[in-house]
C-alpha atoms as a PDB file:
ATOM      1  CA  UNK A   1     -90.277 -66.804  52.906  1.00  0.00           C
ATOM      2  CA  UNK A   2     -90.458 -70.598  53.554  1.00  0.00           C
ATOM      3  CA  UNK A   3     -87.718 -72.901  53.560  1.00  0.00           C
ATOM      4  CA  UNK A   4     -87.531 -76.290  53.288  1.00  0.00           C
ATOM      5  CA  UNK A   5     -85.365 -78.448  55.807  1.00  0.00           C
ATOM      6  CA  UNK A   6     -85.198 -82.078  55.164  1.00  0.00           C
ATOM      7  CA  UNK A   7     -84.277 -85.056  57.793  1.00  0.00           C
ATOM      8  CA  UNK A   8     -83.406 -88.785  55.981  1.00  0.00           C
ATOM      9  CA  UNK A   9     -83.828 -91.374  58.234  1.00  0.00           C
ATOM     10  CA  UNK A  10     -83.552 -94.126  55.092  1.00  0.00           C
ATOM     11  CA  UNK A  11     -80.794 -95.207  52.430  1.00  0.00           C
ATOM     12  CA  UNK A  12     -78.289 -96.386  54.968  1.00  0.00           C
ATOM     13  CA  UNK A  13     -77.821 -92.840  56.470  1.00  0.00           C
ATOM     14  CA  UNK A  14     -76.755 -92.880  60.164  1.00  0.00           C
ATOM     15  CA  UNK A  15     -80.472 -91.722  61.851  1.00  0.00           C
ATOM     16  CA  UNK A  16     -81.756 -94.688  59.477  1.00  0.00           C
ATOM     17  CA  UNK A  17     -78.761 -96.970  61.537  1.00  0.00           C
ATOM     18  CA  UNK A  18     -80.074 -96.208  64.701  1.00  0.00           C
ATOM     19  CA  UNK A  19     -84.130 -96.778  63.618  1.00  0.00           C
ATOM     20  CA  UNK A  20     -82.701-100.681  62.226  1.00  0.00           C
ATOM     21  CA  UNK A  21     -82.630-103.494  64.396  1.00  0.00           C
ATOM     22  CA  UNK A  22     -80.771-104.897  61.229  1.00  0.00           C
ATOM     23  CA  UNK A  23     -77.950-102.338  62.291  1.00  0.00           C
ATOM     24  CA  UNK A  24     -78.678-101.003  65.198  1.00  0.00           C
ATOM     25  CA  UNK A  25     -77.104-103.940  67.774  1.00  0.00           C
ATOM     26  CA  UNK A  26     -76.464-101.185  70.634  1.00  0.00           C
ATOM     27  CA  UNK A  27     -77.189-102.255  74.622  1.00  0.00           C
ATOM     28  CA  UNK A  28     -77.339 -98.773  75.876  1.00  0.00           C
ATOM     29  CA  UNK A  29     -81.016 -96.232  75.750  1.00  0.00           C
ATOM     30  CA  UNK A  30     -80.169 -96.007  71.988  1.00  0.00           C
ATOM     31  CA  UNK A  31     -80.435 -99.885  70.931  1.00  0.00           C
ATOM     32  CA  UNK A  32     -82.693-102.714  71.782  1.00  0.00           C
ATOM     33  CA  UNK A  33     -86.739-101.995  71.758  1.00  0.00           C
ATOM     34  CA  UNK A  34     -87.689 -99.231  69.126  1.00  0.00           C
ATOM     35  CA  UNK A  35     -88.801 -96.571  71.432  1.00  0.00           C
ATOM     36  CA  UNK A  36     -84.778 -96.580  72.176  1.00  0.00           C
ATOM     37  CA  UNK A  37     -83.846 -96.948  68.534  1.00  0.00           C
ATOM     38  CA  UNK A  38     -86.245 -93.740  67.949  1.00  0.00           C
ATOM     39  CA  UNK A  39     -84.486 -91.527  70.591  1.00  0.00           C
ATOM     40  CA  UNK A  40     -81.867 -90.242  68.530  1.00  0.00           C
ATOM     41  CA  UNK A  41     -83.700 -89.477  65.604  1.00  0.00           C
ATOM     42  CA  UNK A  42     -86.925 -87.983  67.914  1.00  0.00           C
ATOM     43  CA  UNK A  43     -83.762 -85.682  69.488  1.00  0.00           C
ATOM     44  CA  UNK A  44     -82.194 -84.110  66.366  1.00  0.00           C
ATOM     45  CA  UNK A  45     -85.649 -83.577  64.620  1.00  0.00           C
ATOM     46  CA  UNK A  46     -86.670 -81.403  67.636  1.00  0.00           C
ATOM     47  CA  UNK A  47     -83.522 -79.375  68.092  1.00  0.00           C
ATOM     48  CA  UNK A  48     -84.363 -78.498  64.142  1.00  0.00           C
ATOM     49  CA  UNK A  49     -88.201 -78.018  64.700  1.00  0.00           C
ATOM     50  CA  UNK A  50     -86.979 -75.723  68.007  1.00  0.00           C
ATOM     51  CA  UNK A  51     -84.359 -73.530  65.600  1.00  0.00           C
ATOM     52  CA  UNK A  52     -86.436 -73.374  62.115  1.00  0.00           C
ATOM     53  CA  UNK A  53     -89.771 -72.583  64.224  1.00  0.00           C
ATOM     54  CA  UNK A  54     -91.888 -71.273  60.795  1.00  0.00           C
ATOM     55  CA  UNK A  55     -89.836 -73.212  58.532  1.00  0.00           C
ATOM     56  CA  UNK A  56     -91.119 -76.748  56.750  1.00  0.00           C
ATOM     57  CA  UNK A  57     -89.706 -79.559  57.852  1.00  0.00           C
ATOM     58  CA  UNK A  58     -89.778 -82.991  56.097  1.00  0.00           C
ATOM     59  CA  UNK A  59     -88.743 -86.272  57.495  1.00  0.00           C
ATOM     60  CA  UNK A  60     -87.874 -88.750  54.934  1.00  0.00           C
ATOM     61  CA  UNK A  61     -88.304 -92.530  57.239  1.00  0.00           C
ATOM     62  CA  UNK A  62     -88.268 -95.557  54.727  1.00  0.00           C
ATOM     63  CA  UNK A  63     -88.975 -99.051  56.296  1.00  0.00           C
ATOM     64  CA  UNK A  64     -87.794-102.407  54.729  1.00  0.00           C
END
């Protein structure tokens, strides 16, 4: 059986936060250039890729 897990990195969420430079005004390895602003984000998605191993994974990442 295959489930479905679903990341949203969009719609004001927190992982979305940290992708902004809108929102995102931290000076530590999480803010500034957008390899930084992707750490967080990069981090959580593989601790759930490295638990649901043969489970689908979406990542919802909206840009605006």
């Amino acid at each position: 059986m295959l489930i479905l897990q679903k990341s949203t990195c969009a719609h004001g969420w927190l992982l979305g936060q940290f992708l902004s430079n809108y929102f995102n005004h931290r000076n530590d390895a999480f803010g500034g250039h957008l390899q930084n602003r992707m750490k967080l984000p990069l981090e959580i998605i593989k601790a759930i890729r490295d638990i649901a191993k043969d489970q689908l994974l979406s990542v919802c990442v909206k840009c605006s």
